[in-house]
PDB file of N, CA and C in Angstrom:
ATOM      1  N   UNK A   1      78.114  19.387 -42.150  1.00  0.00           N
ATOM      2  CA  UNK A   1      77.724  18.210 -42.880  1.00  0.00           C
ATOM      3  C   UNK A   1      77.718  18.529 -44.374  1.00  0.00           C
ATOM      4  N   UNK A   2      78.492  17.290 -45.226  1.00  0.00           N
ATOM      5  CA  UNK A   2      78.208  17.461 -46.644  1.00  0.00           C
ATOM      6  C   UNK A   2      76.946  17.293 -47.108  1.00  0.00           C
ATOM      7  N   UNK A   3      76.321  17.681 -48.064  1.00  0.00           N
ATOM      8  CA  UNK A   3      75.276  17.559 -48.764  1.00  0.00           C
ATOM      9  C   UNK A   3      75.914  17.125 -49.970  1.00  0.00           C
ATOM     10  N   UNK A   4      75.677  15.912 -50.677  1.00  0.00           N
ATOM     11  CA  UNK A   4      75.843  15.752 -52.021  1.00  0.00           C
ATOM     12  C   UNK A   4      74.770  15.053 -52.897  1.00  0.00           C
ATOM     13  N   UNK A   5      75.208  15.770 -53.989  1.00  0.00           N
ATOM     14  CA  UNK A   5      74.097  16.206 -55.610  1.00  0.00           C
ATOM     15  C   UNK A   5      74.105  14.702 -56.143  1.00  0.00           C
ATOM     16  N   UNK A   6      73.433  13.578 -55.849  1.00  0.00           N
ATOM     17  CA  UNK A   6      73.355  12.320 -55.990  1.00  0.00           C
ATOM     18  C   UNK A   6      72.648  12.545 -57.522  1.00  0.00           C
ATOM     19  N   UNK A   7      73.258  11.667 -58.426  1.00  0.00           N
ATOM     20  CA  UNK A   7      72.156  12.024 -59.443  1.00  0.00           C
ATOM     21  C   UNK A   7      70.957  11.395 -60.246  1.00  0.00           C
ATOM     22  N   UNK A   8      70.984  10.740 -58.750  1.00  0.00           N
ATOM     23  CA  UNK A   8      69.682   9.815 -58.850  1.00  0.00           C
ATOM     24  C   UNK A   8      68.678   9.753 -58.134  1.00  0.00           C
ATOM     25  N   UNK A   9      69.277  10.045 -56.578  1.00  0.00           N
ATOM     26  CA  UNK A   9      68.217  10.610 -55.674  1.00  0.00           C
ATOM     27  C   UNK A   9      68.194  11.810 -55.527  1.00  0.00           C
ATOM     28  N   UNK A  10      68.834  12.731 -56.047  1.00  0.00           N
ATOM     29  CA  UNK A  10      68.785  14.152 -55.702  1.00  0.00           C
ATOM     30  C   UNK A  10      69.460  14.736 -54.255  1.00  0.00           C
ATOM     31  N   UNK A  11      69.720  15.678 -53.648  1.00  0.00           N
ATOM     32  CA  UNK A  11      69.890  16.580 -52.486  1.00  0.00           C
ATOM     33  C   UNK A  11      69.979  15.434 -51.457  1.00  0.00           C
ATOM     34  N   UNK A  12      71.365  15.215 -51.294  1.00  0.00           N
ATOM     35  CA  UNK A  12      71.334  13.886 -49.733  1.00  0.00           C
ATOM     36  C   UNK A  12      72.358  14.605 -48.943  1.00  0.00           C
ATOM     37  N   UNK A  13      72.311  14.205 -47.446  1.00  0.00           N
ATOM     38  CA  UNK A  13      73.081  14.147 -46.654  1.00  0.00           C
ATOM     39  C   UNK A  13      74.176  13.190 -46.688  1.00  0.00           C
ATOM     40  N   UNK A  14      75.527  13.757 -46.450  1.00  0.00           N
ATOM     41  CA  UNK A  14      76.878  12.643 -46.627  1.00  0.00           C
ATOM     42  C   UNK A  14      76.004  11.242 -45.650  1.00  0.00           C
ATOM     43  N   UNK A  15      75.701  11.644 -44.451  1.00  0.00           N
ATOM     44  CA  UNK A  15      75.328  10.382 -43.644  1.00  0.00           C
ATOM     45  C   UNK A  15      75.089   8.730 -43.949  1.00  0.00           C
ATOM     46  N   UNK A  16      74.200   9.860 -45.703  1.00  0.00           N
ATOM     47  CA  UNK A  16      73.445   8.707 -46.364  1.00  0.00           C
ATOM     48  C   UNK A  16      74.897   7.504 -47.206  1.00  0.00           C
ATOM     49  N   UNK A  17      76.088   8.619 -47.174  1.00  0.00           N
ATOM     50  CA  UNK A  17      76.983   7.742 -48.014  1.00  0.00           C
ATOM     51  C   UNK A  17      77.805   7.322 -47.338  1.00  0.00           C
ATOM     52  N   UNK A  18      78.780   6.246 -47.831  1.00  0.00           N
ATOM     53  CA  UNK A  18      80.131   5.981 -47.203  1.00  0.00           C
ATOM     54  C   UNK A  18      81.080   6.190 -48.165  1.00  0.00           C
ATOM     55  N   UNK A  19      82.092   6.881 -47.623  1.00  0.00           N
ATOM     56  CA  UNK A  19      83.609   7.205 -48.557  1.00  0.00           C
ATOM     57  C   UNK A  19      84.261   6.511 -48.693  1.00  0.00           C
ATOM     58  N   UNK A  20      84.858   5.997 -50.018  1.00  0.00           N
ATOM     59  CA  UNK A  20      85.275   5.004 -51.397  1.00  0.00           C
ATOM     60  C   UNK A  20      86.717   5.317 -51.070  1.00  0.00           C
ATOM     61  N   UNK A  21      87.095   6.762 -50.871  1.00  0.00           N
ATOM     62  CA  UNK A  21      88.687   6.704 -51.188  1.00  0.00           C
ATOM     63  C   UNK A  21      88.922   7.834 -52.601  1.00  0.00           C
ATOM     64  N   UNK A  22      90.242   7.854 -52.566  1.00  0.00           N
ATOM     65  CA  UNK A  22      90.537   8.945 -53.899  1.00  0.00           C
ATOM     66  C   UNK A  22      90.526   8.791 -54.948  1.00  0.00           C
ATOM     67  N   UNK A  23      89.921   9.040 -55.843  1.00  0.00           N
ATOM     68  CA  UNK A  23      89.390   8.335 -57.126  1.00  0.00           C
ATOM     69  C   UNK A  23      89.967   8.577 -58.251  1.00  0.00           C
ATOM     70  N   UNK A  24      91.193   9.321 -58.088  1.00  0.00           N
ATOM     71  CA  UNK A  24      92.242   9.435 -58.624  1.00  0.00           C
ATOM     72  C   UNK A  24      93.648   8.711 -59.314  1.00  0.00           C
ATOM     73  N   UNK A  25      93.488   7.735 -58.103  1.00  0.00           N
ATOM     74  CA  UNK A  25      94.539   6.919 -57.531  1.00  0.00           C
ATOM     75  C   UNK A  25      94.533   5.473 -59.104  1.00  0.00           C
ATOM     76  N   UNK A  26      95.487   5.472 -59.626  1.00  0.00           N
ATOM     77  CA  UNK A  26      95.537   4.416 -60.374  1.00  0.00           C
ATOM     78  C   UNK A  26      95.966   3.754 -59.918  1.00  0.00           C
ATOM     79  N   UNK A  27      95.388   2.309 -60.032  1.00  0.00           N
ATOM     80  CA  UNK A  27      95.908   0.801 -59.937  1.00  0.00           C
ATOM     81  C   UNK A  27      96.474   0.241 -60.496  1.00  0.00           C
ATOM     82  N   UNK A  28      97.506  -0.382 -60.031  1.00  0.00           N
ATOM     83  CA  UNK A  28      99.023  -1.211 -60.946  1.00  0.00           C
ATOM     84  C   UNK A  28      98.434  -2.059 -61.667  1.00  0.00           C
ATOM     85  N   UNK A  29      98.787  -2.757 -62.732  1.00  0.00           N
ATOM     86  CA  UNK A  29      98.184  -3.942 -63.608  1.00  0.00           C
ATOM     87  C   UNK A  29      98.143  -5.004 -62.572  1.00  0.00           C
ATOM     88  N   UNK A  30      97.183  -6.131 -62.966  1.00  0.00           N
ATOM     89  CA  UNK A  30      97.005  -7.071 -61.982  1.00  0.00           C
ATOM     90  C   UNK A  30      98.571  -8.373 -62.064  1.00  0.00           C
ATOM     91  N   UNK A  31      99.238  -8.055 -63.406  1.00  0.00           N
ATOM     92  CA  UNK A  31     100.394  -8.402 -63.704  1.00  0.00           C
ATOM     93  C   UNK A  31     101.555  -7.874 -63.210  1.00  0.00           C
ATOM     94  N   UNK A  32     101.347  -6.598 -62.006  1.00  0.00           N
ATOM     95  CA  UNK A  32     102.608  -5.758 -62.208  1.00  0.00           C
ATOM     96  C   UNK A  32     103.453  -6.846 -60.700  1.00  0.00           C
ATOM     97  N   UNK A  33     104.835  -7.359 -60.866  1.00  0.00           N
ATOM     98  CA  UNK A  33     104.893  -7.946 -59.798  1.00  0.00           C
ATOM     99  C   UNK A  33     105.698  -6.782 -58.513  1.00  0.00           C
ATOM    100  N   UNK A  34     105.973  -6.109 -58.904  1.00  0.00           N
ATOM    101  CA  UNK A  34     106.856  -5.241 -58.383  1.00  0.00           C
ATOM    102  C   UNK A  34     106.134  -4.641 -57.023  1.00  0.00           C
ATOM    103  N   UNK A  35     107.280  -5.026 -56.133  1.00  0.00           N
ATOM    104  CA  UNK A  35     106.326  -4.728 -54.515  1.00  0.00           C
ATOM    105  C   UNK A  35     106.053  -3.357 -54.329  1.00  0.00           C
ATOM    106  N   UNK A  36     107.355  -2.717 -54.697  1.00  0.00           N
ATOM    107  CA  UNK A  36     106.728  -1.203 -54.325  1.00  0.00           C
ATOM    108  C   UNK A  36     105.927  -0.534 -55.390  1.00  0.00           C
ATOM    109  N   UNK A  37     105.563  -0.263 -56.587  1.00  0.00           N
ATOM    110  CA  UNK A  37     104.368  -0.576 -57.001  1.00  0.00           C
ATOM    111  C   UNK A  37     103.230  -0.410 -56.121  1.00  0.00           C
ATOM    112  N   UNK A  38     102.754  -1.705 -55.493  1.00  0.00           N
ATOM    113  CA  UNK A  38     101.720  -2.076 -54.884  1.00  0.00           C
ATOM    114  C   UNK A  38     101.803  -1.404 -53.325  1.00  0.00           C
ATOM    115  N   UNK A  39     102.989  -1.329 -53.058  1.00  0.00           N
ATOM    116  CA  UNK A  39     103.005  -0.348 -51.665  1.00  0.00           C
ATOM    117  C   UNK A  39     102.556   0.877 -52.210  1.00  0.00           C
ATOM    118  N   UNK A  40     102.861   1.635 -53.438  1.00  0.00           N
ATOM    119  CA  UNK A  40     102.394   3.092 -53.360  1.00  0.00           C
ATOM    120  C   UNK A  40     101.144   2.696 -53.532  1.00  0.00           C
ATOM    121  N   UNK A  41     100.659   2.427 -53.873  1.00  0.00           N
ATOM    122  CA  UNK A  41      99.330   2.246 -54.432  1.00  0.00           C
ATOM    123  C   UNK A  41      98.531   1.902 -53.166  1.00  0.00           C
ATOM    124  N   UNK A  42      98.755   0.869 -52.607  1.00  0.00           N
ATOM    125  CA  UNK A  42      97.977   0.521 -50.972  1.00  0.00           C
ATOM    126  C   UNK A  42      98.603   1.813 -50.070  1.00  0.00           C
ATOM    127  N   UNK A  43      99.560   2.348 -49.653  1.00  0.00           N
ATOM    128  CA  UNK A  43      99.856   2.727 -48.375  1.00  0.00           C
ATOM    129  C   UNK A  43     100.190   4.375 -48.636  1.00  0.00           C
ATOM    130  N   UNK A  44     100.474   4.982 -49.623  1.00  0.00           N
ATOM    131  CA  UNK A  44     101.472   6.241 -49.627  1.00  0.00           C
ATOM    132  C   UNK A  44     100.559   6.957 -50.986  1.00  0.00           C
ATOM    133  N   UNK A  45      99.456   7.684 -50.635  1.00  0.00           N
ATOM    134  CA  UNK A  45      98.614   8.401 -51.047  1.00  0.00           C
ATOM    135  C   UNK A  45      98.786  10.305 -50.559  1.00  0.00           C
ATOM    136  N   UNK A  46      98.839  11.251 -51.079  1.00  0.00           N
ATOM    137  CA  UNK A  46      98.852  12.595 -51.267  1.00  0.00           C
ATOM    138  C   UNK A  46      97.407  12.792 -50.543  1.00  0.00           C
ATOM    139  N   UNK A  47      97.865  14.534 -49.865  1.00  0.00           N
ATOM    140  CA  UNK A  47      96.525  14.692 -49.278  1.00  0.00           C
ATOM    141  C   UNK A  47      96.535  16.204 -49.888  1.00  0.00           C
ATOM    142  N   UNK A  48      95.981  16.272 -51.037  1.00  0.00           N
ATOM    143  CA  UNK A  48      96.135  17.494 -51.635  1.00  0.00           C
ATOM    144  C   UNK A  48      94.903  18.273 -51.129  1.00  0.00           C
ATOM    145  N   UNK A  49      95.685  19.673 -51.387  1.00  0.00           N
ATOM    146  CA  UNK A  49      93.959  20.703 -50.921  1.00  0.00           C
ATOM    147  C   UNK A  49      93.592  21.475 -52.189  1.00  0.00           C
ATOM    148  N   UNK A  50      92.523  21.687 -52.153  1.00  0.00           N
ATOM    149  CA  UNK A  50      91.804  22.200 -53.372  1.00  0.00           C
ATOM    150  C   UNK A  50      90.851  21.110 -53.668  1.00  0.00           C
ATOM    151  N   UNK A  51      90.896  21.020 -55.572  1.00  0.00           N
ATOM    152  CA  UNK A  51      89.736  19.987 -55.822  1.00  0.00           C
ATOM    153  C   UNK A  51      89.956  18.879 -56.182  1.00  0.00           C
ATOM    154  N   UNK A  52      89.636  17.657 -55.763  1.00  0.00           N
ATOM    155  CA  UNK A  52      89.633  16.599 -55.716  1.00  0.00           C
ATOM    156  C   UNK A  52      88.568  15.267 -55.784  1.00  0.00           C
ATOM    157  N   UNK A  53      89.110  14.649 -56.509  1.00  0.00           N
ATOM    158  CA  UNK A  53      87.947  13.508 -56.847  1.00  0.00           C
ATOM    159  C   UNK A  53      87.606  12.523 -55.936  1.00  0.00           C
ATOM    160  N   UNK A  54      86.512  11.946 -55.174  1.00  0.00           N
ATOM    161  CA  UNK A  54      86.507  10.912 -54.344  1.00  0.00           C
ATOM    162  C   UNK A  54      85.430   9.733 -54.944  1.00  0.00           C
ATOM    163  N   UNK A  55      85.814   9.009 -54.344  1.00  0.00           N
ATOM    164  CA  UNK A  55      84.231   7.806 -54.906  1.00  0.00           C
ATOM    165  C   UNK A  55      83.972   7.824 -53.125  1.00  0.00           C
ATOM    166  N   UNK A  56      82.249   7.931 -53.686  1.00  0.00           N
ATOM    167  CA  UNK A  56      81.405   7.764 -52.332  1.00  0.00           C
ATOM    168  C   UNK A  56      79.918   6.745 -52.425  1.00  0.00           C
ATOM    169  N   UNK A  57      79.856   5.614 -51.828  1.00  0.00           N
ATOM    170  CA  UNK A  57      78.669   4.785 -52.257  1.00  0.00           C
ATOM    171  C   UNK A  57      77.637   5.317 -51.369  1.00  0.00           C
ATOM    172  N   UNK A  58      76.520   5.526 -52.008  1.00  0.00           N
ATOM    173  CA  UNK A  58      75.182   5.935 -51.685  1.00  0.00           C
ATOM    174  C   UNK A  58      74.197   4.391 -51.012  1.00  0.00           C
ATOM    175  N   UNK A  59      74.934   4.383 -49.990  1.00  0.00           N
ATOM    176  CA  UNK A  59      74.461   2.762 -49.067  1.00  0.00           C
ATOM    177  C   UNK A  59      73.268   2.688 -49.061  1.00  0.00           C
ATOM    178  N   UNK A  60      72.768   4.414 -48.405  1.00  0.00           N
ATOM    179  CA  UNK A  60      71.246   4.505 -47.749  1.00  0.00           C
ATOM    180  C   UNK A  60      70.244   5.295 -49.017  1.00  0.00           C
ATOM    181  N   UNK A  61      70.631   4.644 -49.891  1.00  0.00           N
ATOM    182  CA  UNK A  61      69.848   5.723 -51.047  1.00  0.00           C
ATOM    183  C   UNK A  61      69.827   4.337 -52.469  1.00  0.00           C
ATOM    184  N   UNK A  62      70.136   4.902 -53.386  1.00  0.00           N
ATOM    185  CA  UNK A  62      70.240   3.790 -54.214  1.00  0.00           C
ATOM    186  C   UNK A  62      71.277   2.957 -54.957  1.00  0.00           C
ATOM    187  N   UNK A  63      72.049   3.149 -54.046  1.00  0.00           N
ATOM    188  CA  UNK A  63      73.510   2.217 -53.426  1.00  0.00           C
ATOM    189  C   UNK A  63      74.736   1.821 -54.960  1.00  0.00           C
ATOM    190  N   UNK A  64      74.085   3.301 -55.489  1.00  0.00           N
ATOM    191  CA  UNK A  64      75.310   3.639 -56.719  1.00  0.00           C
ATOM    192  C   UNK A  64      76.750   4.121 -56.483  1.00  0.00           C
ATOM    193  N   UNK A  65      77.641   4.286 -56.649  1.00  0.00           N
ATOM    194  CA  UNK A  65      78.876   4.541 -56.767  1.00  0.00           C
ATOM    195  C   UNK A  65      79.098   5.908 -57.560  1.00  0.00           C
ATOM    196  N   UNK A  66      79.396   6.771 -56.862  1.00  0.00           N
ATOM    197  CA  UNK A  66      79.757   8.296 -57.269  1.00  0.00           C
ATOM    198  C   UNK A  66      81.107   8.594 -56.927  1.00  0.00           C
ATOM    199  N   UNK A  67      81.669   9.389 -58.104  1.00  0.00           N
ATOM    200  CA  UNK A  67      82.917  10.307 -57.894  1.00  0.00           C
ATOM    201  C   UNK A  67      82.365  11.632 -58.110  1.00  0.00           C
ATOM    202  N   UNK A  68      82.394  12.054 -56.771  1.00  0.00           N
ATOM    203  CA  UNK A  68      82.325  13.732 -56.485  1.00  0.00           C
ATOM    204  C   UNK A  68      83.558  14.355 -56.773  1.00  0.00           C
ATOM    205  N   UNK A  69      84.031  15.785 -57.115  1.00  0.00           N
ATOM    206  CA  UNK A  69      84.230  16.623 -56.979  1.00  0.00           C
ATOM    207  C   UNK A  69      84.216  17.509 -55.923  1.00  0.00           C
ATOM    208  N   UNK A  70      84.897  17.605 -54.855  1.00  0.00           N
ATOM    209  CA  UNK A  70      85.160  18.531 -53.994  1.00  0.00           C
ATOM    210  C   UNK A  70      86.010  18.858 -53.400  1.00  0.00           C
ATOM    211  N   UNK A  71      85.930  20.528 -52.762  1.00  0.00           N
ATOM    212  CA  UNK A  71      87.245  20.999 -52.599  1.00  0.00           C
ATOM    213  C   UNK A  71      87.470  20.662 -51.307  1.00  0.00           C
ATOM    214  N   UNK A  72      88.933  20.000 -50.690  1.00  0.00           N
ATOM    215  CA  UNK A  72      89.125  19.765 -49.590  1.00  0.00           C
ATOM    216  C   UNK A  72      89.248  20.746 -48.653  1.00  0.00           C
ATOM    217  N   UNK A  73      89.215  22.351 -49.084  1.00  0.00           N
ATOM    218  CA  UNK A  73      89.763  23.158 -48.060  1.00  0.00           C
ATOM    219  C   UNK A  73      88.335  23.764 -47.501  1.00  0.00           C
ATOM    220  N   UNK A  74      87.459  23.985 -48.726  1.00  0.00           N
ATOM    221  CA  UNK A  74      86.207  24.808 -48.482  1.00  0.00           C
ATOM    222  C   UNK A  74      85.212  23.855 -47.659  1.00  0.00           C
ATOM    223  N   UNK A  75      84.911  22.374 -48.218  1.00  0.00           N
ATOM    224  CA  UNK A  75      84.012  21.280 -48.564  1.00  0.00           C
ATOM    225  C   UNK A  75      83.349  21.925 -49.730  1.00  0.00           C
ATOM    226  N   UNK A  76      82.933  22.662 -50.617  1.00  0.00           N
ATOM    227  CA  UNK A  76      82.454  22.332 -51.876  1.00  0.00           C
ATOM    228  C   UNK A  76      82.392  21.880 -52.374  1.00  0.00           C
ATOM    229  N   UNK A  77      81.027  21.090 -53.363  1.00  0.00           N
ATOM    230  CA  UNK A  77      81.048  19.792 -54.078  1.00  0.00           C
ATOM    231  C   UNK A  77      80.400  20.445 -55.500  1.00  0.00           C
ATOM    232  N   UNK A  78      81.989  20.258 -56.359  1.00  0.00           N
ATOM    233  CA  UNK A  78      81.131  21.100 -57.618  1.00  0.00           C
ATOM    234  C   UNK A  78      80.855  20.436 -58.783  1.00  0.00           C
ATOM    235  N   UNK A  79      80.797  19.140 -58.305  1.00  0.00           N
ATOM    236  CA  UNK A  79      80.221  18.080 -59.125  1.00  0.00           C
ATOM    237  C   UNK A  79      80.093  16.732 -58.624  1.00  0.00           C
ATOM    238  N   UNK A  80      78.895  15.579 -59.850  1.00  0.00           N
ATOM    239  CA  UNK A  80      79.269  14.556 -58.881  1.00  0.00           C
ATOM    240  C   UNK A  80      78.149  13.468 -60.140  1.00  0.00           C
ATOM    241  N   UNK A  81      79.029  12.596 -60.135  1.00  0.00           N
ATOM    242  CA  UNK A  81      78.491  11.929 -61.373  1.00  0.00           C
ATOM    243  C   UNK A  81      78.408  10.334 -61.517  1.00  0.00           C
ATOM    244  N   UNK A  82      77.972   9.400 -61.831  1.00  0.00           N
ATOM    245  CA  UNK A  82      78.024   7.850 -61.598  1.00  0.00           C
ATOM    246  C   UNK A  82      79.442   7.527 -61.889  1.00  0.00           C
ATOM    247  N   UNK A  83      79.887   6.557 -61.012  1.00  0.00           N
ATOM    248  CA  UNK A  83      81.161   5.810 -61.145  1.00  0.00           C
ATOM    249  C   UNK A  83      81.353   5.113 -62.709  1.00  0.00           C
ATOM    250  N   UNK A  84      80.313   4.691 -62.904  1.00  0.00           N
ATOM    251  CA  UNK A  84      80.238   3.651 -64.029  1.00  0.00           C
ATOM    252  C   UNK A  84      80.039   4.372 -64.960  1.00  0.00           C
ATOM    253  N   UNK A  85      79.774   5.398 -65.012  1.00  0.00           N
ATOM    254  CA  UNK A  85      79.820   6.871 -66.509  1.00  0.00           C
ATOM    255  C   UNK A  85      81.141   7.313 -66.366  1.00  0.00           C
ATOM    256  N   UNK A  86      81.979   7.508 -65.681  1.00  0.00           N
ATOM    257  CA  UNK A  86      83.052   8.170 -65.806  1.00  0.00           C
ATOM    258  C   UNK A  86      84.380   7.090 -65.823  1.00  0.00           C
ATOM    259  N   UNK A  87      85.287   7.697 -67.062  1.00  0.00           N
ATOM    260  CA  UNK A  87      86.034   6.769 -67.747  1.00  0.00           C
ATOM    261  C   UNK A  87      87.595   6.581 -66.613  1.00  0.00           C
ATOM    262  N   UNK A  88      88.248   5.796 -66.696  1.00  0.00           N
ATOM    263  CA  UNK A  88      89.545   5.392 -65.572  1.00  0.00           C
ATOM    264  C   UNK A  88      90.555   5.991 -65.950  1.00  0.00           C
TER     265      UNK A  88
END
């Protein structure tokens, strides 16, 4: 089980969160008309190993929006900070 460094409630169990997705991933302009475009973007995502950014909402806690830091191979989480503090 993950444990992540919430930085509002402190020391939680993943249980407490639900996973957002890769927080990496840029979104096409809401202008872009181009289909494939919007196919990479919805369907054809990288599953890289090492460290990686995710957004995870804290449902059962105080239902903020975090992008962690962690490594996909170890689970290490070597950071983890509000969605809404960290720039796109």
């Amino acid at each position: 089980m993950l444990r992540i460094p919430c930085p509002i409630c402190g020391l939680r169990d993943e249980t407490e969160f639900s996973y957002g997705g890769d927080a990496s991933v840029k979104r096409p302009a809401m202008a872009e008309t181009d289909p494939k475009a919007w196919m990479d973007y919805v369907f054809y995502r990288g599953n890289p190993r090492g460290r990686h950014l995710e957004y995870w909402h804290h449902v059962q806690g105080c239902r903020q929006w975090l992008v962690v830091e962690r490594d996909t191979v170890s689970h290490v989480i070597s950071g983890c900070r509000l969605a809404r503090e960290v720039s796109p």
